[in-house]
C-alpha atoms as a PDB file:
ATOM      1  CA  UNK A   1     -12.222  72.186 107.583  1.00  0.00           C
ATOM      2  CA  UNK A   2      -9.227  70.921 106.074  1.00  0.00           C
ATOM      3  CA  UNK A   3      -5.672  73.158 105.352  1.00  0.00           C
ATOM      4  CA  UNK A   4      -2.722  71.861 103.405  1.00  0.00           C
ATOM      5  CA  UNK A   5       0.638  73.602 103.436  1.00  0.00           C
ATOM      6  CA  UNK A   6       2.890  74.126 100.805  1.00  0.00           C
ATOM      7  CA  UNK A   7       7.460  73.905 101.543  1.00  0.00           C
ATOM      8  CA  UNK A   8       6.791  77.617 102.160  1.00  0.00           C
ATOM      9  CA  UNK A   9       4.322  77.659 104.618  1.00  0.00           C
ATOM     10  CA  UNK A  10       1.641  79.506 102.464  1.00  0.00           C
ATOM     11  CA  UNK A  11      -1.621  78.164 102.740  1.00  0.00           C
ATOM     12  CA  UNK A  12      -3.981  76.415 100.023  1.00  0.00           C
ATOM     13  CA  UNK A  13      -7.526  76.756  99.726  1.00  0.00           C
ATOM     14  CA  UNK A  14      -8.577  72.902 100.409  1.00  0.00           C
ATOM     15  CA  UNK A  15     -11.193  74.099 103.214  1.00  0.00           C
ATOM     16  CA  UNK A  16     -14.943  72.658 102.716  1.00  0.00           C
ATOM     17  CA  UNK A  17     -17.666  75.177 102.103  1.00  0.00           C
ATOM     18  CA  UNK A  18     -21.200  74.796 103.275  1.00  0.00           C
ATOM     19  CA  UNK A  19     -24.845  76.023 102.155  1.00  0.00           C
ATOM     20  CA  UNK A  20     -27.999  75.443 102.230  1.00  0.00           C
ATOM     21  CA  UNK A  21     -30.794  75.006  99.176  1.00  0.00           C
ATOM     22  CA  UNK A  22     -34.058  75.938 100.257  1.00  0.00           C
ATOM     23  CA  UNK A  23     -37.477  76.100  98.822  1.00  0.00           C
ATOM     24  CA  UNK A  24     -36.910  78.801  96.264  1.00  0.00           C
ATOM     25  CA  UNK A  25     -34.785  76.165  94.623  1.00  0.00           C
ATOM     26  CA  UNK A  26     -31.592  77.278  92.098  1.00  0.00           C
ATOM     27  CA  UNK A  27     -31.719  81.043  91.373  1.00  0.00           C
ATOM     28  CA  UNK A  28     -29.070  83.166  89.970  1.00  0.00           C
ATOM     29  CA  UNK A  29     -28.690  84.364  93.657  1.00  0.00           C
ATOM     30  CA  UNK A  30     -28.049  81.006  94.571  1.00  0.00           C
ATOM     31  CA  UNK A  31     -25.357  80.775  91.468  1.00  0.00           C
ATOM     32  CA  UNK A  32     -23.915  83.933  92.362  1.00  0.00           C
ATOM     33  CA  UNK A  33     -23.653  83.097  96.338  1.00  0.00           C
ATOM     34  CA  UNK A  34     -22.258  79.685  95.003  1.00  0.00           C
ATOM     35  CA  UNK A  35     -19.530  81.183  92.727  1.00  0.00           C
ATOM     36  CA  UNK A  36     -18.511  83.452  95.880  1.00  0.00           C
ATOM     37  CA  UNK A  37     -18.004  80.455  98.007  1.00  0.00           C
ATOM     38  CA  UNK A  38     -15.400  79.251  95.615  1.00  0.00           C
ATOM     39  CA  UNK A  39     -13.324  82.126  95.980  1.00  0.00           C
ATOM     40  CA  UNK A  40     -11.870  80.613  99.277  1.00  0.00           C
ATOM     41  CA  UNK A  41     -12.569  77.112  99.269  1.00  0.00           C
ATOM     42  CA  UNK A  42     -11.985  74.342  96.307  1.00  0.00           C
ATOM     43  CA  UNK A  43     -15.145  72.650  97.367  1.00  0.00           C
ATOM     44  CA  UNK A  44     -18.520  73.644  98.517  1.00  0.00           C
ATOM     45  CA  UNK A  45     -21.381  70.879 100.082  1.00  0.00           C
ATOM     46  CA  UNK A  46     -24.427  72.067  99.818  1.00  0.00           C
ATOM     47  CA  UNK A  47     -27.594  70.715 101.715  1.00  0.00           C
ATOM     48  CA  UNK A  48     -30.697  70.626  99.872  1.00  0.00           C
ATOM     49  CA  UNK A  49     -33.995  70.804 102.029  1.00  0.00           C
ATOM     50  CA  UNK A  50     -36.526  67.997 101.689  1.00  0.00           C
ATOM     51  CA  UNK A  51     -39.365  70.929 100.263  1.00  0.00           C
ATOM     52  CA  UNK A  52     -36.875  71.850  97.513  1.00  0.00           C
ATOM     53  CA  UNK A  53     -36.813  68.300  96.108  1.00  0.00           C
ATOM     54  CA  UNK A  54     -37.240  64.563  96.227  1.00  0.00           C
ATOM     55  CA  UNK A  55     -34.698  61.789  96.453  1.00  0.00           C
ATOM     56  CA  UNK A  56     -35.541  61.006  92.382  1.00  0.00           C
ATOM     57  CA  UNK A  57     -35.134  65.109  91.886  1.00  0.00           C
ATOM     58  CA  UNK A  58     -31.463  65.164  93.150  1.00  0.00           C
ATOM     59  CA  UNK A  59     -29.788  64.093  90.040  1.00  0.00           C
ATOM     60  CA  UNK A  60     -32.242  66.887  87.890  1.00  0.00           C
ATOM     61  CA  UNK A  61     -31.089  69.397  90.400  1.00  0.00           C
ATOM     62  CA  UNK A  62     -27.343  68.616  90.117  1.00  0.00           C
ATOM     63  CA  UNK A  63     -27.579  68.998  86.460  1.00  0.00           C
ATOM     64  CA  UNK A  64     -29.164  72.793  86.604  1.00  0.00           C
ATOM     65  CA  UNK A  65     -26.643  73.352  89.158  1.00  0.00           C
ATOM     66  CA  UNK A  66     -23.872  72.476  87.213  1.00  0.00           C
ATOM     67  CA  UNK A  67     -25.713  73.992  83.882  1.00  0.00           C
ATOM     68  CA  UNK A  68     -25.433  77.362  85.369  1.00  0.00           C
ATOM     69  CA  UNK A  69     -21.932  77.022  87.002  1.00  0.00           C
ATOM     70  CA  UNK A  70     -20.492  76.188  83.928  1.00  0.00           C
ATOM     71  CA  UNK A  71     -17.695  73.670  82.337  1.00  0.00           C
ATOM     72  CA  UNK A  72     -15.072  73.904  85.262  1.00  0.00           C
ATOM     73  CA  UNK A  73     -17.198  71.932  87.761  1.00  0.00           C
ATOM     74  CA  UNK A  74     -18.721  69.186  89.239  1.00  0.00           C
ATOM     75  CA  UNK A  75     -20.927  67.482  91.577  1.00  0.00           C
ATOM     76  CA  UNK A  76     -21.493  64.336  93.413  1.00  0.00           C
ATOM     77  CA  UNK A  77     -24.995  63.549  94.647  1.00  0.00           C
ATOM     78  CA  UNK A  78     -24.666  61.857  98.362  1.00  0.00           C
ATOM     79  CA  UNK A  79     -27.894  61.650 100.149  1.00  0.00           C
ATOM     80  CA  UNK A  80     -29.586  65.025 100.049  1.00  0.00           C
ATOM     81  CA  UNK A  81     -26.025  66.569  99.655  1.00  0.00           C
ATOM     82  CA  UNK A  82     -24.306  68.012  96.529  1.00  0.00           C
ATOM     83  CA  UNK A  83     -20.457  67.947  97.041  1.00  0.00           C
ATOM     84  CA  UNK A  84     -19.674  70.737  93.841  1.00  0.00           C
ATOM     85  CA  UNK A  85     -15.688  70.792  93.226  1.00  0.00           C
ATOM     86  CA  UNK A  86     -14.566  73.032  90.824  1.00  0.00           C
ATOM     87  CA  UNK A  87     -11.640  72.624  88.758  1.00  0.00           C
ATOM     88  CA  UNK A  88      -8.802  74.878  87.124  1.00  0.00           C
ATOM     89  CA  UNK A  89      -9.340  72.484  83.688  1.00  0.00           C
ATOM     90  CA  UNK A  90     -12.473  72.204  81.906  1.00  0.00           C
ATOM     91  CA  UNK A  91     -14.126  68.751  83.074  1.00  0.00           C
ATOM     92  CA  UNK A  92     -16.739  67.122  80.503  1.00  0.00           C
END
């Protein structure tokens, strides 16, 4: 949980948001849940169980994810672990 601090003194949102992907798999609950996260941090891990997918599945399931987010996002696969940033630019 990270905080940076601008010459003012106001906080930025640079905290690390965490969730959890379980067996249901990506939903638009999940998307909705996920967008809500991003209101108060810039980026959110998110843990995705073992029953959800496989190691080879991880890169499929980053894709939907970022499919249903939309363009100002991204995601690094790490493990079982998306890290999904999202950006004020559109990223390709």
């Amino acid at each position: 949980k990270f905080s940076k601090k601008t010459t003012g003194g106001q906080n930025i949102m640079a905290s690390v948001g965490e969730m959890q992907l379980g067996k249901n798999g990506v939903t638009d609950n999940f998307i909705e849940t996920l967008k809500g996260y991003f209101a108060n941090h810039g980026t959110v891990k998110v843990s995705v169980l073992r029953s959800c997918a496989g190691r080879e599945n991880m890169k499929k399931l980053s894709t939907d994810v970022l499919n249903k987010l939309g363009i100002h996002y991204t995601a690094r696969v790490i493990g079982f672990t998306l890290a999904v940033k999202k950006w004020r630019k559109a990223r390709e």
